[in-house]
C-alpha atoms as a PDB file:
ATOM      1  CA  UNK A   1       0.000   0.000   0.000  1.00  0.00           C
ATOM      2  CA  UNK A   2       2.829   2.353   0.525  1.00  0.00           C
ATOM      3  CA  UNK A   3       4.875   1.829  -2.523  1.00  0.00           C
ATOM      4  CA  UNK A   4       1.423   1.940  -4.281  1.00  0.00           C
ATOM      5  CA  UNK A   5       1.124   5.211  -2.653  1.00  0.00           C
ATOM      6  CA  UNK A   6       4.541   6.669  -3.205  1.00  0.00           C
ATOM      7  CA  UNK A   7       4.381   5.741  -6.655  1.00  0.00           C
ATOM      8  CA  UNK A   8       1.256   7.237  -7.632  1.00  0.00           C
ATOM      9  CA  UNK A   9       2.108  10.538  -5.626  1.00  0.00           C
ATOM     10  CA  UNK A  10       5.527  10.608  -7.591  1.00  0.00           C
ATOM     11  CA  UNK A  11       3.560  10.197 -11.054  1.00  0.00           C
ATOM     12  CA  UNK A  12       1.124  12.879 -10.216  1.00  0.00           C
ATOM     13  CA  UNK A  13       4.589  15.140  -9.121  1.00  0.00           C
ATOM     14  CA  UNK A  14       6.206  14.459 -12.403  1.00  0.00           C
ATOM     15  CA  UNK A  15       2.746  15.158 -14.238  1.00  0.00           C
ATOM     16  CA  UNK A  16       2.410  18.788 -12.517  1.00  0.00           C
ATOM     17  CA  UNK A  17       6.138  19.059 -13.772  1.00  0.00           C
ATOM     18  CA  UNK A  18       5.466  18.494 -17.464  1.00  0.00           C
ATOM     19  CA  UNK A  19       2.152  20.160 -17.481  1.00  0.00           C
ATOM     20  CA  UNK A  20       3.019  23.271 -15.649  1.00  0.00           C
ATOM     21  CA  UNK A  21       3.097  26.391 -17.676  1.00  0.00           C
ATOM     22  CA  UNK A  22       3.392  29.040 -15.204  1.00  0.00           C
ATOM     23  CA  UNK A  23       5.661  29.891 -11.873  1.00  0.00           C
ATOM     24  CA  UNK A  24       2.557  29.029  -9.282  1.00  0.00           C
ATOM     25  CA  UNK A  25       2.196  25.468 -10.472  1.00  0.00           C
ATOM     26  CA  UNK A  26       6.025  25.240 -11.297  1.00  0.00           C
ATOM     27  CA  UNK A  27       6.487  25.870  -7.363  1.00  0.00           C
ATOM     28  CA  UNK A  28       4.087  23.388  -6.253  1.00  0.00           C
ATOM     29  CA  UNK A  29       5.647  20.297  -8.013  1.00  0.00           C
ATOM     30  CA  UNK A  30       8.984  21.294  -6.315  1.00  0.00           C
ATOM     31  CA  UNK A  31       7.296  21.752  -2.459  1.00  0.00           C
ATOM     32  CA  UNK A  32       5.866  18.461  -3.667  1.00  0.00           C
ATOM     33  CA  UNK A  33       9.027  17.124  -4.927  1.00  0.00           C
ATOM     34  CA  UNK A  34      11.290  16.755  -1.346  1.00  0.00           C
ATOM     35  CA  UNK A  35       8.592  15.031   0.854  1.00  0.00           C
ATOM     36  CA  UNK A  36       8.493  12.745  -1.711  1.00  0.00           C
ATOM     37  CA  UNK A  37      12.665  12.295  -1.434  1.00  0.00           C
ATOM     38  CA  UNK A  38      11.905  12.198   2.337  1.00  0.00           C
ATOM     39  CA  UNK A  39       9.134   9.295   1.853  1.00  0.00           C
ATOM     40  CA  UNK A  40      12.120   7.333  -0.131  1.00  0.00           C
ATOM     41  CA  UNK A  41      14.452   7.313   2.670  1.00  0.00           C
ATOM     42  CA  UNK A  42      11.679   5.935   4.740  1.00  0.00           C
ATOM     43  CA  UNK A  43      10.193   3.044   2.387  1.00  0.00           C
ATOM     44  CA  UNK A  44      13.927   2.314   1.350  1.00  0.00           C
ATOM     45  CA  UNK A  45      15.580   1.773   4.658  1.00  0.00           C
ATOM     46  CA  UNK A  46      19.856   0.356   4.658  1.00  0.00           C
ATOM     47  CA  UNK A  47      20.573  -2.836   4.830  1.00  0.00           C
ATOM     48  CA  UNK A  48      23.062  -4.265   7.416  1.00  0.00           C
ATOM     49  CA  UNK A  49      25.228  -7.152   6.216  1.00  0.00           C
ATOM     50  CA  UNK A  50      27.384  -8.875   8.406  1.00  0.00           C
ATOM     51  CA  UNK A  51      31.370 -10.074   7.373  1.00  0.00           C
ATOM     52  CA  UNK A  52      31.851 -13.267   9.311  1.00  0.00           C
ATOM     53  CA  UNK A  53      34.841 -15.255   9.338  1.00  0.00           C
ATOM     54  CA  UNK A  54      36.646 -16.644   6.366  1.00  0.00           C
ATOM     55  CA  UNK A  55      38.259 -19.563   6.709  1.00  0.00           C
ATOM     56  CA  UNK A  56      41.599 -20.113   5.601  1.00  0.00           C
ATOM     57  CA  UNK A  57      43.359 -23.223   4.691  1.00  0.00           C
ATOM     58  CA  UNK A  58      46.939 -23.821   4.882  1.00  0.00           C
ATOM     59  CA  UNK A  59      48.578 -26.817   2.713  1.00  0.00           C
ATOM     60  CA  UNK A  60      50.459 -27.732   5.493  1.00  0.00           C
ATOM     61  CA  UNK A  61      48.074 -30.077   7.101  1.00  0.00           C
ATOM     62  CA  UNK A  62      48.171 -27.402  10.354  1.00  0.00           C
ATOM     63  CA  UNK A  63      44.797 -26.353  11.338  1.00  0.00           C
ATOM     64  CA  UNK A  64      43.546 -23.078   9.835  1.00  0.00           C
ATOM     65  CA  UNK A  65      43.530 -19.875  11.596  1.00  0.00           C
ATOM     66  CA  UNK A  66      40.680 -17.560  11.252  1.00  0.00           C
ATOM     67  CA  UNK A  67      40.843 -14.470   9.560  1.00  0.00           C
ATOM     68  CA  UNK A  68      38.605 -11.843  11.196  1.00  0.00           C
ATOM     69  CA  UNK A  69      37.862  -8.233   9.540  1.00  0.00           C
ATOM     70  CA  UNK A  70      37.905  -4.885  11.646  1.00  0.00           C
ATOM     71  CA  UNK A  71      36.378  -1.640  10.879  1.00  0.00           C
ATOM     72  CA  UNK A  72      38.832  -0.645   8.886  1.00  0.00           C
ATOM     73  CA  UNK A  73      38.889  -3.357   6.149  1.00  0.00           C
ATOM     74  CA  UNK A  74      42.172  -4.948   7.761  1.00  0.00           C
ATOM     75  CA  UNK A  75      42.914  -8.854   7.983  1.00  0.00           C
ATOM     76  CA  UNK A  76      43.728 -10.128  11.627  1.00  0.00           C
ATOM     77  CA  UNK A  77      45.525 -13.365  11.415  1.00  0.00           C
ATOM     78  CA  UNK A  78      44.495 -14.281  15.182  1.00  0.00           C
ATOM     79  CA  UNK A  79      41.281 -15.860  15.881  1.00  0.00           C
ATOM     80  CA  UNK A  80      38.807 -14.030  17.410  1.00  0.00           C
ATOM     81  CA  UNK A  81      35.350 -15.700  19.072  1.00  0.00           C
ATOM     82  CA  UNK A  82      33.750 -12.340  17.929  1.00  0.00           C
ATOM     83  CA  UNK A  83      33.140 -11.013  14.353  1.00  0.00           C
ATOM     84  CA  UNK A  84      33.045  -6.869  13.577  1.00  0.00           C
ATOM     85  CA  UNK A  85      29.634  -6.039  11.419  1.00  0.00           C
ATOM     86  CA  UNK A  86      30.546  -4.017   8.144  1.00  0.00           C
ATOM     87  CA  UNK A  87      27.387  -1.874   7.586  1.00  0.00           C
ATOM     88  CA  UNK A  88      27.283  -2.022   3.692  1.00  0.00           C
ATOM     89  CA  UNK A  89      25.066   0.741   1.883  1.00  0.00           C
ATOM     90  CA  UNK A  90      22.268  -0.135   0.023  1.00  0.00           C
ATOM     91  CA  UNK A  91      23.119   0.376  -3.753  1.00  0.00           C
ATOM     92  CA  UNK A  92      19.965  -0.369  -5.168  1.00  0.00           C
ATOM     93  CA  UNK A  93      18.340   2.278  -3.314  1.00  0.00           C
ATOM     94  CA  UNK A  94      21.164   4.874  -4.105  1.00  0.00           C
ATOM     95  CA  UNK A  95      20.565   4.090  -7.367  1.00  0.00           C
ATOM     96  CA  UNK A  96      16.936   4.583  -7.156  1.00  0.00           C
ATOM     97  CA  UNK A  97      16.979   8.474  -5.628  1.00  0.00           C
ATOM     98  CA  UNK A  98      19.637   9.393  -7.691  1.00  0.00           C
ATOM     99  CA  UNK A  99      17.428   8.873 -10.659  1.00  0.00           C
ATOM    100  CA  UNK A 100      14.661  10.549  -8.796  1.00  0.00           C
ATOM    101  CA  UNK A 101      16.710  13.532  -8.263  1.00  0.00           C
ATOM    102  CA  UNK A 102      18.081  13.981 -11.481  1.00  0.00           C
ATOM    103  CA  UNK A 103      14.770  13.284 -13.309  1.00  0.00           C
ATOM    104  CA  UNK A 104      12.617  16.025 -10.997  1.00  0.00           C
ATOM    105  CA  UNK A 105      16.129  18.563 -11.388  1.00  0.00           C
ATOM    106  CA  UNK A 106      15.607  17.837 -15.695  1.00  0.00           C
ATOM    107  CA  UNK A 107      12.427  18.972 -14.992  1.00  0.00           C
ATOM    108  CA  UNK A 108      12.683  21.864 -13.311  1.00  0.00           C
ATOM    109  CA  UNK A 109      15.452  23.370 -15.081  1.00  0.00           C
ATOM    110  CA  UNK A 110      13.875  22.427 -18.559  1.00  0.00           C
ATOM    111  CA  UNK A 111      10.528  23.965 -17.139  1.00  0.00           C
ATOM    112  CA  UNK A 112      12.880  27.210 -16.055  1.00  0.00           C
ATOM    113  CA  UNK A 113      14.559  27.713 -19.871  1.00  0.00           C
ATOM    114  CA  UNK A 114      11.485  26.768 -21.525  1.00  0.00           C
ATOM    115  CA  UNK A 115       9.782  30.023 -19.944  1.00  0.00           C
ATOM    116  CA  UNK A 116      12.731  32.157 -20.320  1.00  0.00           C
ATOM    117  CA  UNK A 117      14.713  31.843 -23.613  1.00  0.00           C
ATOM    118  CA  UNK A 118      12.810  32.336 -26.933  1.00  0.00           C
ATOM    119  CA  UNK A 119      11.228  29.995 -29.043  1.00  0.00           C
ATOM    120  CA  UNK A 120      14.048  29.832 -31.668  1.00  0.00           C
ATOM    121  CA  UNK A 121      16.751  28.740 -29.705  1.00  0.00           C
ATOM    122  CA  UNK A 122      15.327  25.277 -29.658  1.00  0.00           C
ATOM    123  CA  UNK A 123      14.807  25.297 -33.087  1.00  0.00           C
ATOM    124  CA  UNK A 124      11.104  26.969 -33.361  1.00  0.00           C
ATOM    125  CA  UNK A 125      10.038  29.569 -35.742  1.00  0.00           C
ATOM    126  CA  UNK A 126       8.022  32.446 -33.905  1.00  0.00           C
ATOM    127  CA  UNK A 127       6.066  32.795 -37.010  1.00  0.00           C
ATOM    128  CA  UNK A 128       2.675  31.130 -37.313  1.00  0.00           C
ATOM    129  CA  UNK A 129       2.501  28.811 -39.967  1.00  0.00           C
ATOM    130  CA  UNK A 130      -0.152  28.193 -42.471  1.00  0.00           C
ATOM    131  CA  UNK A 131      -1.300  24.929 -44.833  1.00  0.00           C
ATOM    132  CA  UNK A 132      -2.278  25.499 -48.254  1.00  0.00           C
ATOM    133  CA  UNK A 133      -4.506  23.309 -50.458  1.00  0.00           C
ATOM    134  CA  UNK A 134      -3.764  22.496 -53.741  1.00  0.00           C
ATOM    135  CA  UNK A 135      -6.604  21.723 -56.043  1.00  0.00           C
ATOM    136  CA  UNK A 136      -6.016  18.868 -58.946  1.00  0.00           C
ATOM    137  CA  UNK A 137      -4.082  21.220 -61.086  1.00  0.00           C
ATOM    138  CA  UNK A 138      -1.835  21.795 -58.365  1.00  0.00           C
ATOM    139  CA  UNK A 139      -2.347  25.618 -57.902  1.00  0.00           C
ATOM    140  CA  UNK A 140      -2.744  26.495 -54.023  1.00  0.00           C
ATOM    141  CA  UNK A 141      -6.434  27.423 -53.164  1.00  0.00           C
ATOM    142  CA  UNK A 142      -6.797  30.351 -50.994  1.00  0.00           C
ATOM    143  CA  UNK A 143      -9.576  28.961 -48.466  1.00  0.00           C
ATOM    144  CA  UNK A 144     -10.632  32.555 -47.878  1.00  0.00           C
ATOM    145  CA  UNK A 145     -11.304  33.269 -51.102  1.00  0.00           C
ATOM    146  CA  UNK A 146     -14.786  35.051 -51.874  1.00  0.00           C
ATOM    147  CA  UNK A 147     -16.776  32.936 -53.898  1.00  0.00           C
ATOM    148  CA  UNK A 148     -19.690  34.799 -56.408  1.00  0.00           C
ATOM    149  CA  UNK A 149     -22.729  33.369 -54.429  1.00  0.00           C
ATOM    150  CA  UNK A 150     -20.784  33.218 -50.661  1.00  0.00           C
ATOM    151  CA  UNK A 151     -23.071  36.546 -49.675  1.00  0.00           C
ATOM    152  CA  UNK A 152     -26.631  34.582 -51.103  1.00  0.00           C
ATOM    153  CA  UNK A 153     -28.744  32.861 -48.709  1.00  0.00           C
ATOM    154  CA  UNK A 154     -31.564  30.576 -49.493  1.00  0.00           C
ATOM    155  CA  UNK A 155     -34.721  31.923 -49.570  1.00  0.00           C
ATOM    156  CA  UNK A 156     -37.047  29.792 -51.527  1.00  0.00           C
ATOM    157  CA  UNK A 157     -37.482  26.184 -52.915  1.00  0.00           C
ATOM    158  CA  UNK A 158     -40.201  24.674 -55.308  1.00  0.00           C
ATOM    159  CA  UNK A 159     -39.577  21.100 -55.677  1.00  0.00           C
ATOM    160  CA  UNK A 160     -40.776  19.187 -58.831  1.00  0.00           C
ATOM    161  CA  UNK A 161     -39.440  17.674 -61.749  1.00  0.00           C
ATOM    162  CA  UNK A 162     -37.745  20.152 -62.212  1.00  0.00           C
ATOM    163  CA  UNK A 163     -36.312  21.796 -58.842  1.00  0.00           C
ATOM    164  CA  UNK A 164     -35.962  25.464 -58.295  1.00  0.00           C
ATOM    165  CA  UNK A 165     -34.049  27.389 -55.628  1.00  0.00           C
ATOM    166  CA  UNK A 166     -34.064  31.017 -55.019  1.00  0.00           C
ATOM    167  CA  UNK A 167     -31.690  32.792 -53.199  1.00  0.00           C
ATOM    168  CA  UNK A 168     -31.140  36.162 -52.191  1.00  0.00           C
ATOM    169  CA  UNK A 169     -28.574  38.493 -50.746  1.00  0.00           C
ATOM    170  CA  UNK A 170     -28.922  42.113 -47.746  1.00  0.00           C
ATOM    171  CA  UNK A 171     -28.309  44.039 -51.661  1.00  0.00           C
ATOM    172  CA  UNK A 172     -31.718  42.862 -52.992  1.00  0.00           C
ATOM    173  CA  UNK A 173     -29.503  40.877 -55.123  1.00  0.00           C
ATOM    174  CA  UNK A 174     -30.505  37.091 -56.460  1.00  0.00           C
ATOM    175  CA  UNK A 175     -30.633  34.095 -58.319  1.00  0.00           C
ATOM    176  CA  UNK A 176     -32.141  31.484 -59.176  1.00  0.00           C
ATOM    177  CA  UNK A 177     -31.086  27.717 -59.257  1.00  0.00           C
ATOM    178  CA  UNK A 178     -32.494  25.424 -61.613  1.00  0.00           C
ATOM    179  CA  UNK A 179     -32.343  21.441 -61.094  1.00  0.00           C
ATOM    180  CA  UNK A 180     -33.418  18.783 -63.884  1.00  0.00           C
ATOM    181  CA  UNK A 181     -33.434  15.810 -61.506  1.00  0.00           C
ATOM    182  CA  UNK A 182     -34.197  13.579 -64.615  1.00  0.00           C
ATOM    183  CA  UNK A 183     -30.708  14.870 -66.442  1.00  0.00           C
ATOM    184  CA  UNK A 184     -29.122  15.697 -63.549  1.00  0.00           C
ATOM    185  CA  UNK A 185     -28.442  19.105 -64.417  1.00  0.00           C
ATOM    186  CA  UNK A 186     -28.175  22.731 -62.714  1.00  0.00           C
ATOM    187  CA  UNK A 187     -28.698  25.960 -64.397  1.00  0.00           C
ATOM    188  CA  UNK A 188     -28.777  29.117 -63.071  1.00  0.00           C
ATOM    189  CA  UNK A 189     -30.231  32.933 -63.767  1.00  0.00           C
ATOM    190  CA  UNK A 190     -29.458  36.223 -61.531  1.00  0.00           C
ATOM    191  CA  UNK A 191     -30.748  39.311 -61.233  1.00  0.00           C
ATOM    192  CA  UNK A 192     -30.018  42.234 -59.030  1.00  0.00           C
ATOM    193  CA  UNK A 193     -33.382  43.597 -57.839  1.00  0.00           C
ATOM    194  CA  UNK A 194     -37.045  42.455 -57.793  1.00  0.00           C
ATOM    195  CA  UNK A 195     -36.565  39.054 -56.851  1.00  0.00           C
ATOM    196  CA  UNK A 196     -40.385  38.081 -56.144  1.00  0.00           C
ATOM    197  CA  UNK A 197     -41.512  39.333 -59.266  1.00  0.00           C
ATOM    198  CA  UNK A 198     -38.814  36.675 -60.688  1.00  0.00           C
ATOM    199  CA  UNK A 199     -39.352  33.764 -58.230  1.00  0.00           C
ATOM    200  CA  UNK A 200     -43.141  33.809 -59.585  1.00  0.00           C
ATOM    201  CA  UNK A 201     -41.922  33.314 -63.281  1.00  0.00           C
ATOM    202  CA  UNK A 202     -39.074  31.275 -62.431  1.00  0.00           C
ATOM    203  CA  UNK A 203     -40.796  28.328 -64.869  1.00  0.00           C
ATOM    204  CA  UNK A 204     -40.308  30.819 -67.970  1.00  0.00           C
ATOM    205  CA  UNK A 205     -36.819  32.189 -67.502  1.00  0.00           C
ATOM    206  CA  UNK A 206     -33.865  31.405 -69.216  1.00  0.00           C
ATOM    207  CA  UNK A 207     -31.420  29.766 -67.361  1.00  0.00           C
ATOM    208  CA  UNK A 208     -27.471  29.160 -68.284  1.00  0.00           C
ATOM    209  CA  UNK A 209     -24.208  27.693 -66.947  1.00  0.00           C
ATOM    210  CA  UNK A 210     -22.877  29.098 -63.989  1.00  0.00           C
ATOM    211  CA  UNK A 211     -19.733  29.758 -65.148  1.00  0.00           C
ATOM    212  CA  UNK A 212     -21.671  32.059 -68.102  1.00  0.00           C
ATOM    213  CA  UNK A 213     -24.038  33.314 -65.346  1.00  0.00           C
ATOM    214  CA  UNK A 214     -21.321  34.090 -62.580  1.00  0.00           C
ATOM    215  CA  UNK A 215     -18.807  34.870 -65.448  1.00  0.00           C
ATOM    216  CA  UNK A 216     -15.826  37.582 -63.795  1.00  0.00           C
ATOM    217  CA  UNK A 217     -16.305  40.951 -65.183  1.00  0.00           C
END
């Protein structure tokens, strides 16, 4: 339960490190970061290991003496009934808060330089970018582009054989859309005033391509 613990509060300290983006939030995951070195000490605790004796034998057929250790890593060749623990340090868990450290200090320093040098110096344009589109003859399409009937909006629709759609614009601008849903075809017709009178003889106009109809001038 307590690894569990200290393992989920070190992923949510390393998540407030990468997702911090201003000085508040970039203080918290370090006042977050040293209990957490604290807690490491406490679930990793040193290990004791003990040097005993080590036997030593002699090709002389005499009896071996043993060869005891002291404190300061020198070989006794009396016996001695009592043996001299060697506290060993625990290299595993060295290991282990080492990388802690270093990977919350990456973090803060990367955090720190990330805020204060400009975007360039790690290889980013300041400049916003944009993505063109390239129609099928390859020429880039400007997706802003005003289109002749962008400013129309529909106003009415008679459906039928053939299918008509009037639309109008704020200028008292119009035209009219003509569909032949046997052929498949659309004409069209435009006008720039008295659309009603129009839209109730839509049957009897005469109605054209709309590249002829919304031809550039």
């Amino acid at each position: 339960m307590l690894y569990g613990s200290f393992l989920a509060a070190s992923s949510a300290d390393t998540a407030v490190f990468l997702a911090s983006n201003d000085y508040f939030h970039l203080a918290l995951a370090i006042l977050l970061y040293f209990p957490l070195i604290y807690i490491a000490f406490i679930i990793f605790p040193r290990r004791t290991e003990f040097a005993g004796n080590v036997p030593i034998h002699q090709g002389n057929g005499i009896e071996p003496n043993l060869l005891t250790t002291n404190k300061i890593g020198q070989f006794s060749g009396s016996p001695s009934p009592s043996t001299d623990s060697v506290e060993v340090s625990d290299i595993n868990k060295r290991v282990f808060l080492k990388m802690i450290g270093a990977t919350g200090l990456s973090f803060f320093i990367s955090s720190l330089i990330s805020k204060r040098l400009p975007s360039h110096v790690f290889g980013q344009s300041e400049e916003p970018t944009t993505t063109s589109i390239i129609d099928s003859t390859g020429e880039a399409v400007d997706p802003a582009k005003h289109h002749p009937t962008d400013s129309y909006k529909i106003s009415e629709v008679d459906y039928g054989i053939n299918t008509y759609y009037g639309f109008i614009d704020e200028n008292d601008g119009w035209f009219i859309m003509e569909q032949d849903t046997n052929a498949g075809t659309y004409r069209y017709i435009k006008g720039n005033a008295n659309f009603p009178d129009n839209w109730r003889s839509r049957e009897s106009l005469t109605y054209d391509y709309y590249n002829k109809i919304f031809a550039k001038s």
